[in-house]
Protein backbone atom coordinates (compact mmCIF):
# COMPACT_ATOMS: atom_id res chain seq x y z
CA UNK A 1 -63.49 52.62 41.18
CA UNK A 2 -65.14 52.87 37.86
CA UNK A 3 -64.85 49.24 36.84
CA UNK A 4 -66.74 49.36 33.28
CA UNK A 5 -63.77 52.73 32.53
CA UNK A 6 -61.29 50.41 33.39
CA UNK A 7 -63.01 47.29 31.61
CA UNK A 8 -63.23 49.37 28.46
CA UNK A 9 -59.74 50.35 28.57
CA UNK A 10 -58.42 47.11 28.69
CA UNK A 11 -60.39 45.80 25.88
CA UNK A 12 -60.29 49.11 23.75
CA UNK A 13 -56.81 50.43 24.42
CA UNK A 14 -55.63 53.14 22.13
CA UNK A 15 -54.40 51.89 18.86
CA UNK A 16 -50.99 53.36 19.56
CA UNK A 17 -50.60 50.65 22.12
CA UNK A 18 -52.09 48.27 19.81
CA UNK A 19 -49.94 48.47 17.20
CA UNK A 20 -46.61 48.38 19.72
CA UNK A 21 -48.56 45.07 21.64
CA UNK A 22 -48.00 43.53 18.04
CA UNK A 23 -44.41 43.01 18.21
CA UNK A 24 -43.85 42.35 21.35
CA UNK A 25 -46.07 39.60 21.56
CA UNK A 26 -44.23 38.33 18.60
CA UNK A 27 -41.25 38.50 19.72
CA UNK A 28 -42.16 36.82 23.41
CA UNK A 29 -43.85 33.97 21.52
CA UNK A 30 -40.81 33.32 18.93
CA UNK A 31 -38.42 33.12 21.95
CA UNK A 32 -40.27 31.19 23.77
CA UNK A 33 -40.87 28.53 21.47
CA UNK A 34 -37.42 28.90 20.20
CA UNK A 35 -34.68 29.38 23.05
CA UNK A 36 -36.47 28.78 25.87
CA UNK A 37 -39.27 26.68 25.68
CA UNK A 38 -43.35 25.87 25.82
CA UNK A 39 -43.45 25.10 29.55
CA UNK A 40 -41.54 27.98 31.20
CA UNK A 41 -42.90 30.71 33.39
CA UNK A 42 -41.60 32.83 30.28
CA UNK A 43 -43.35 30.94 27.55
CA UNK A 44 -46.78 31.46 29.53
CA UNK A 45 -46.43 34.97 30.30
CA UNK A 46 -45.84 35.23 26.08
CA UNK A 47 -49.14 33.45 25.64
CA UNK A 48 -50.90 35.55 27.55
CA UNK A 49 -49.87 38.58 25.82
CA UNK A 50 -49.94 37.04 22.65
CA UNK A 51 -54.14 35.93 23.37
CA UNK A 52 -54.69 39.18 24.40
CA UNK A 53 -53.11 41.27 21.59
CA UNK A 54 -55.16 38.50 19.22
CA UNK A 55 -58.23 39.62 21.65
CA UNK A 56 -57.90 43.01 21.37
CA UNK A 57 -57.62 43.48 17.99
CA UNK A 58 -60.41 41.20 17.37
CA UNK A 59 -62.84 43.42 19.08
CA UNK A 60 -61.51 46.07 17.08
CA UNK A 61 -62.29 44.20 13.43
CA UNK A 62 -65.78 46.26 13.11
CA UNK A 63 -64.36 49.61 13.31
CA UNK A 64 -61.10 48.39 10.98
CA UNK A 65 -63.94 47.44 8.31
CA UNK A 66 -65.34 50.38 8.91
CA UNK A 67 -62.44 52.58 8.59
CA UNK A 68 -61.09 50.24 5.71
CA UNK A 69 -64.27 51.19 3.95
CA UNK A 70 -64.23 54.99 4.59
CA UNK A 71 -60.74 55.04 3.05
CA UNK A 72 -61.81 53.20 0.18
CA UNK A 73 -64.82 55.17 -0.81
CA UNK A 74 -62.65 58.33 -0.63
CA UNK A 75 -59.62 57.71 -1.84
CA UNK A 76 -59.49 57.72 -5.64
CA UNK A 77 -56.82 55.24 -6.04
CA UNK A 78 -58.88 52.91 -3.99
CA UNK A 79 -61.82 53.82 -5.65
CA UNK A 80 -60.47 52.88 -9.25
CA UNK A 81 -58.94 49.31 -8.24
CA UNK A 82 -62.36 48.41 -6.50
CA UNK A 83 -64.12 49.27 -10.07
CA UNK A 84 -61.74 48.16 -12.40
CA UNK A 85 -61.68 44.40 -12.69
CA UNK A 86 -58.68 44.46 -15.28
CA UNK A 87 -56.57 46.45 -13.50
CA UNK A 88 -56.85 44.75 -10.22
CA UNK A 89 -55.86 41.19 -12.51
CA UNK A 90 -52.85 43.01 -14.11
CA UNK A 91 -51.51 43.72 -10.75
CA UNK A 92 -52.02 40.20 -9.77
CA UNK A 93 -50.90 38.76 -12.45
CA UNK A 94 -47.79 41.11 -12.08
CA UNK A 95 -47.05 40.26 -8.59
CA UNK A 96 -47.92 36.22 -9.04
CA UNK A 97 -45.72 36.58 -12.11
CA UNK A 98 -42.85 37.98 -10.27
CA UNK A 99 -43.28 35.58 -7.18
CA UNK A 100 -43.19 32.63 -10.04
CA UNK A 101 -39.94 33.44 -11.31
CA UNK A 102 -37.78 34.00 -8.68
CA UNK A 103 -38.85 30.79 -6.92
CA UNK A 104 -38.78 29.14 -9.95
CA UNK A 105 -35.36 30.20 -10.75
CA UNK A 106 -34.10 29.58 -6.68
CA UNK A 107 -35.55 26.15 -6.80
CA UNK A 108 -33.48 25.44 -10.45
CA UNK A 109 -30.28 26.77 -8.67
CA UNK A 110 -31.07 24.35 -5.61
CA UNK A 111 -31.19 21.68 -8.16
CA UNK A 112 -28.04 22.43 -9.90
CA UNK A 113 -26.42 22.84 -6.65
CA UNK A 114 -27.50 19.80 -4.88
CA UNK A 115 -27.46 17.83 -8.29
CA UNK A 116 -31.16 16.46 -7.72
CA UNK A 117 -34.36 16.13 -9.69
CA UNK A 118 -35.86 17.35 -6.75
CA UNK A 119 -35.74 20.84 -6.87
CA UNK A 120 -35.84 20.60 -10.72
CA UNK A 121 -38.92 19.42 -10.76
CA UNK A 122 -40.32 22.19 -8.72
CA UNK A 123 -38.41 25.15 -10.68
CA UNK A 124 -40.19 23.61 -13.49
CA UNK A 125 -43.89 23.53 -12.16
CA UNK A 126 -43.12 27.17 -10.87
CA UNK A 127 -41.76 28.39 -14.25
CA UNK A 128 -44.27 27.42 -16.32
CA UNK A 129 -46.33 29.15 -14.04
CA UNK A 130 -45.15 32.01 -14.81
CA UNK A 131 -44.71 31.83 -18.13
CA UNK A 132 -48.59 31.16 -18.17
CA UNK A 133 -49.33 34.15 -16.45
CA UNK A 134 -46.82 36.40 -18.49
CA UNK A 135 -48.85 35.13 -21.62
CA UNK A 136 -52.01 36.34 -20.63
CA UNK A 137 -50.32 39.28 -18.52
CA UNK A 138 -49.38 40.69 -22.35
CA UNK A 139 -53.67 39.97 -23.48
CA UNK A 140 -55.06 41.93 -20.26
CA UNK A 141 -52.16 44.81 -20.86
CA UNK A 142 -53.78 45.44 -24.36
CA UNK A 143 -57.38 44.77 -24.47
CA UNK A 144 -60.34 44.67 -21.92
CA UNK A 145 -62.09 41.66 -21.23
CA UNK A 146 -64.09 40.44 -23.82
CA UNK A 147 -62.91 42.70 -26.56
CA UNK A 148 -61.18 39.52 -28.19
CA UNK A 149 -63.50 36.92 -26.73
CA UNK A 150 -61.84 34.47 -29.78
CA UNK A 151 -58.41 35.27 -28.78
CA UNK A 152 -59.55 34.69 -25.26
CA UNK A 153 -60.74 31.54 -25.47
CA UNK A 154 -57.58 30.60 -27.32
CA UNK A 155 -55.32 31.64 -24.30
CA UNK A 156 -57.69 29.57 -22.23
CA UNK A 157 -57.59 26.27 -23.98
CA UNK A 158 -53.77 26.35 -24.25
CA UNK A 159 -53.37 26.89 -20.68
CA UNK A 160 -55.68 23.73 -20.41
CA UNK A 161 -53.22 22.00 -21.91
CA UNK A 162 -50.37 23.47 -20.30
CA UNK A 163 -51.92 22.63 -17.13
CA UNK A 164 -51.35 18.54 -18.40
CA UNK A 165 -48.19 18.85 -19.26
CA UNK A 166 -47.47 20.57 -16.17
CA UNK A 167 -48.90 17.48 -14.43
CA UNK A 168 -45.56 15.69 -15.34
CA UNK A 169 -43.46 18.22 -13.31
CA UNK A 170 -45.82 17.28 -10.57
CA UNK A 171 -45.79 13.67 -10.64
CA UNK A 172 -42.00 13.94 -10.30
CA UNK A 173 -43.00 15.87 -7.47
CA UNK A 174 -45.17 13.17 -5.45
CA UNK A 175 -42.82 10.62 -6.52
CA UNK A 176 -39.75 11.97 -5.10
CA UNK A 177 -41.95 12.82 -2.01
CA UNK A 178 -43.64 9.31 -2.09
CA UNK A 179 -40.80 6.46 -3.48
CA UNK A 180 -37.81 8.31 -1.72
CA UNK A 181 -39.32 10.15 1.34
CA UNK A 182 -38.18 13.29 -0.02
CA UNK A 183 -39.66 16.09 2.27
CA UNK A 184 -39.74 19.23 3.37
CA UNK A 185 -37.67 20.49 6.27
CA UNK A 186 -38.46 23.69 8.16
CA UNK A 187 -38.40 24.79 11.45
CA UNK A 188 -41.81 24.73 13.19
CA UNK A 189 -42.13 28.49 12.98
CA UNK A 190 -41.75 28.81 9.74
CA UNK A 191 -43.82 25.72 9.37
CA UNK A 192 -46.73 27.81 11.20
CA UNK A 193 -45.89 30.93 8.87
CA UNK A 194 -46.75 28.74 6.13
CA UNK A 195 -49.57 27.04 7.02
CA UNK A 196 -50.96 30.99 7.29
CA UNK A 197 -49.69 31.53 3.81
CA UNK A 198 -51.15 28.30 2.38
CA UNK A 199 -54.37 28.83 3.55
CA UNK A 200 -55.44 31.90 2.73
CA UNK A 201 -53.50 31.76 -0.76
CA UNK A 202 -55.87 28.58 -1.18
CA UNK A 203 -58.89 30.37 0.38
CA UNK A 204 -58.71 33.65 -1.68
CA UNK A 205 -57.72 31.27 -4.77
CA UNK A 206 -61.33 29.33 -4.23
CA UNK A 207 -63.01 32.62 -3.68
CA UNK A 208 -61.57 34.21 -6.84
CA UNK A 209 -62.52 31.57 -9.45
CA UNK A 210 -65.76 31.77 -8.54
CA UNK A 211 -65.60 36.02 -8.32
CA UNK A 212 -64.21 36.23 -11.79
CA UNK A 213 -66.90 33.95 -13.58
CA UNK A 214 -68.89 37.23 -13.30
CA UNK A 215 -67.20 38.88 -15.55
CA UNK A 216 -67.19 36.28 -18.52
CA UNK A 217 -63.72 36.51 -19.49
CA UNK A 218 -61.97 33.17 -19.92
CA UNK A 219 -58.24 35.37 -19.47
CA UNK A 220 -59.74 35.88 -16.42
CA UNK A 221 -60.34 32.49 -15.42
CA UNK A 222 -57.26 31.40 -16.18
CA UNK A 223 -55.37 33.63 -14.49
CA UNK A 224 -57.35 32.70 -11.32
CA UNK A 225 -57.42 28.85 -12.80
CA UNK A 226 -53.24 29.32 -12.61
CA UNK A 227 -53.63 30.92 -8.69
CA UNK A 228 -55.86 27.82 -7.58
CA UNK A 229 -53.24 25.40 -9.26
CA UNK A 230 -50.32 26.72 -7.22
CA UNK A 231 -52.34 26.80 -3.84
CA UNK A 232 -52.89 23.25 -4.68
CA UNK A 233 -49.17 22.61 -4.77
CA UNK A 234 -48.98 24.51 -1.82
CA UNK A 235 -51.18 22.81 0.20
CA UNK A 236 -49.11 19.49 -1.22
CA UNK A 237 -45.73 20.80 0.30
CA UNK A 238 -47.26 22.38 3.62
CA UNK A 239 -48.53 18.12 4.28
CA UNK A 240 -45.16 17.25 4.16
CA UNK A 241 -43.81 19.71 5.80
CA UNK A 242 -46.26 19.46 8.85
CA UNK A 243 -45.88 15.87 8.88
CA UNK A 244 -41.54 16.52 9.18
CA UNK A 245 -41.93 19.27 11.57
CA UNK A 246 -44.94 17.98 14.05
CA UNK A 247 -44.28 14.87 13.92
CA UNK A 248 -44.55 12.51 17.25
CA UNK A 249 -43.80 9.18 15.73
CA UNK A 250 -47.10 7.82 16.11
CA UNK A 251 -47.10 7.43 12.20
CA UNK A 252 -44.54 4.82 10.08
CA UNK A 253 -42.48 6.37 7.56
CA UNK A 254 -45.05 3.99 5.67
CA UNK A 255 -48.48 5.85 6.72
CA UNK A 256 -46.76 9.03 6.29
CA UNK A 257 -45.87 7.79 2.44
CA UNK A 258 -49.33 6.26 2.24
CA UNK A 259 -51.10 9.83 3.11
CA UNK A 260 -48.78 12.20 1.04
CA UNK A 261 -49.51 9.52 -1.95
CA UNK A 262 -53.01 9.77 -1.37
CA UNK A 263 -52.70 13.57 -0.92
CA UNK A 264 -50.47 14.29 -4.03
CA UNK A 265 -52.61 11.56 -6.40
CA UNK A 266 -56.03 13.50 -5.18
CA UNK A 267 -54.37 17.00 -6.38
CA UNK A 268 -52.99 15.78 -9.52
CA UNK A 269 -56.75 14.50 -10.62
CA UNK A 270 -57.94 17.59 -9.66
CA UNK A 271 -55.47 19.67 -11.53
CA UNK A 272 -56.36 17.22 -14.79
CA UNK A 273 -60.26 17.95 -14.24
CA UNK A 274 -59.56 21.17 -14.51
CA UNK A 275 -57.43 21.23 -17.39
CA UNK A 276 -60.12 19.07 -19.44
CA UNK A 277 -62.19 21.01 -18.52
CA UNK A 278 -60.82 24.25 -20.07
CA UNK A 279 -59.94 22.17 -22.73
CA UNK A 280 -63.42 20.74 -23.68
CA UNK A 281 -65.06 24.24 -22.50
CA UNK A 282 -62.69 26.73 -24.76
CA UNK A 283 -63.06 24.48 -27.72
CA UNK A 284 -66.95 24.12 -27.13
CA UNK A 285 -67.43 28.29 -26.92
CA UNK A 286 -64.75 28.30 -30.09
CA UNK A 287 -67.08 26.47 -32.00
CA UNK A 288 -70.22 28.13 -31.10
CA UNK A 289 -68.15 31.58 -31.52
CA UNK A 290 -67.46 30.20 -35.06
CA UNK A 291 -70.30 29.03 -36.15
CA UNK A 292 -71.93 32.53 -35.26
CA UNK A 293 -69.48 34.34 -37.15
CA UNK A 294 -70.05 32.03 -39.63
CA UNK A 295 -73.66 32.37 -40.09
CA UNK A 296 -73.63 36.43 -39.22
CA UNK A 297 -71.22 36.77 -42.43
């Protein structure tokens, strides 16, 4: 028996296989944690699919890239949104601004329907959100970066101070959370889903605002500025839900207060920095931009 064959085929199956492994592993997991539970001959036959569809596909991640990057490089579509840095902000922007307003508008009908300040608050944060983004969506649709550096700057200082009168909404936010133990309830599935979504919204939010500098557009910035500002939130709402939906009662309803307090007050200073920031920053480069135009004329 040619054991290395058979080794290789069980680490590289085809992808056909791969791709069908994906939801059946997903679908043994979910029922096992859901109807029948984590300790069952069931549950551990699910895990062991699940690690080895997670294995298998890891192994494959070097060819993916490479495949990924073949596609790119040849197809012109793919080619064009790699090389054009204000096209592949307009989609975001289109996509974030879309995303913004519907849960915007869903967490305003939860507060209307439940008749609490709860949701309100967060339909608020969400909205103005968007309407931050659809500002600057209608700059990037009608001039490349830098070709009204002034007007630029402009757009970023006022979403500075957006971004402070925003912090209201939030405050409402951790106080509700904080004062009357409002949280969030989900199941722990969709608690795990998003944790996943959190993450990487926060991790590609980071990694963005510090991409974009590059280009030396402050619409940019603030559109990524905006992104790193929701993940924030985010990661605000994904505490308490964890905290509802994990759970073992080794912490007081107390503790629990104490650490989304501590949580909520660390992301609200952080939101502030960053609105002074483009505050102090847009009105600095305004100046200098003025005084240049100034003395050139």
């Amino acid at each position: 028996m040619d054991w290395k064959k058979h080794g290789k085929a069980l680490l590289f199956p085809h992808i056909a296989i791969m791709i069908i492994l994906v939801p059946i592993a997903t679908v043994l997991l979910v029922s096992s944690m859901v109807f029948v539970g984590t300790e069952s001959p069931f549950a551990i036959v699910s895990y062991v699919i699940a690690a080895y569809t997670l294995t298998v596909w890891c192994f494959r991640i070097p060819h993916l890239i490479k495949l990924f990057k073949s596609f790119k490089d040849k197809n012109k579509y793919a080619r064009r949104l790699q090389d054009d840095a204000r096209l592949r902000v307009n989609l975001s922007l289109y996509g974030s601004l879309a995303w913004n307003a519907l849960y915007g508008i869903l967490q305003l009908w939860l507060g209307f329907y439940h008749h609490t300040f709860w949701f309100y608050s967060l339909g608020a944060y969400y909205i103005c959100l968007g309407v931050m983004r659809f500002f600057l969506l209608l700059h990037t649709r009608r001039y490349a970066p830098g070709e009204k550096i002034q007007n630029e700057l402009e757009k970023y200082r006022a979403c500075g101070w957006v971004f402070l009168l925003m912090n209201l909404a939030l405050a409402l936010i951790i106080f509700f959370m904080v004062y009357w133990g409002r949280t969030f309830e989900h199941h722990m599935i969709t608690a795990i889903a998003m944790a996943a979504y959190t993450f990487t919204a926060f991790t590609v939010a980071i990694v963005n605002v510090v991409k974009y500098r590059k280009y030396n557009s402050p619409v940019f910035s603030a559109s990524k500025a905006i992104s790193l500002a929701a993940a924030l939130v985010s990661m605000l709402t994904l505490e308490s839900t964890m905290l509802t939906a994990f759970g073992d009662g080794t912490m007081t309803a107390t503790e629990q207060k104490w650490m989304l307090g501590a949580t909520g007050s660390a992301i609200s200073v952080l939101i502030v920095a960053m609105a002074i920031y483009m505050i102090v920053a847009g009105t600095k480069k305004l100046k200098i931009l003025k005084s240049e135009v100034k003395n050139g004329s």
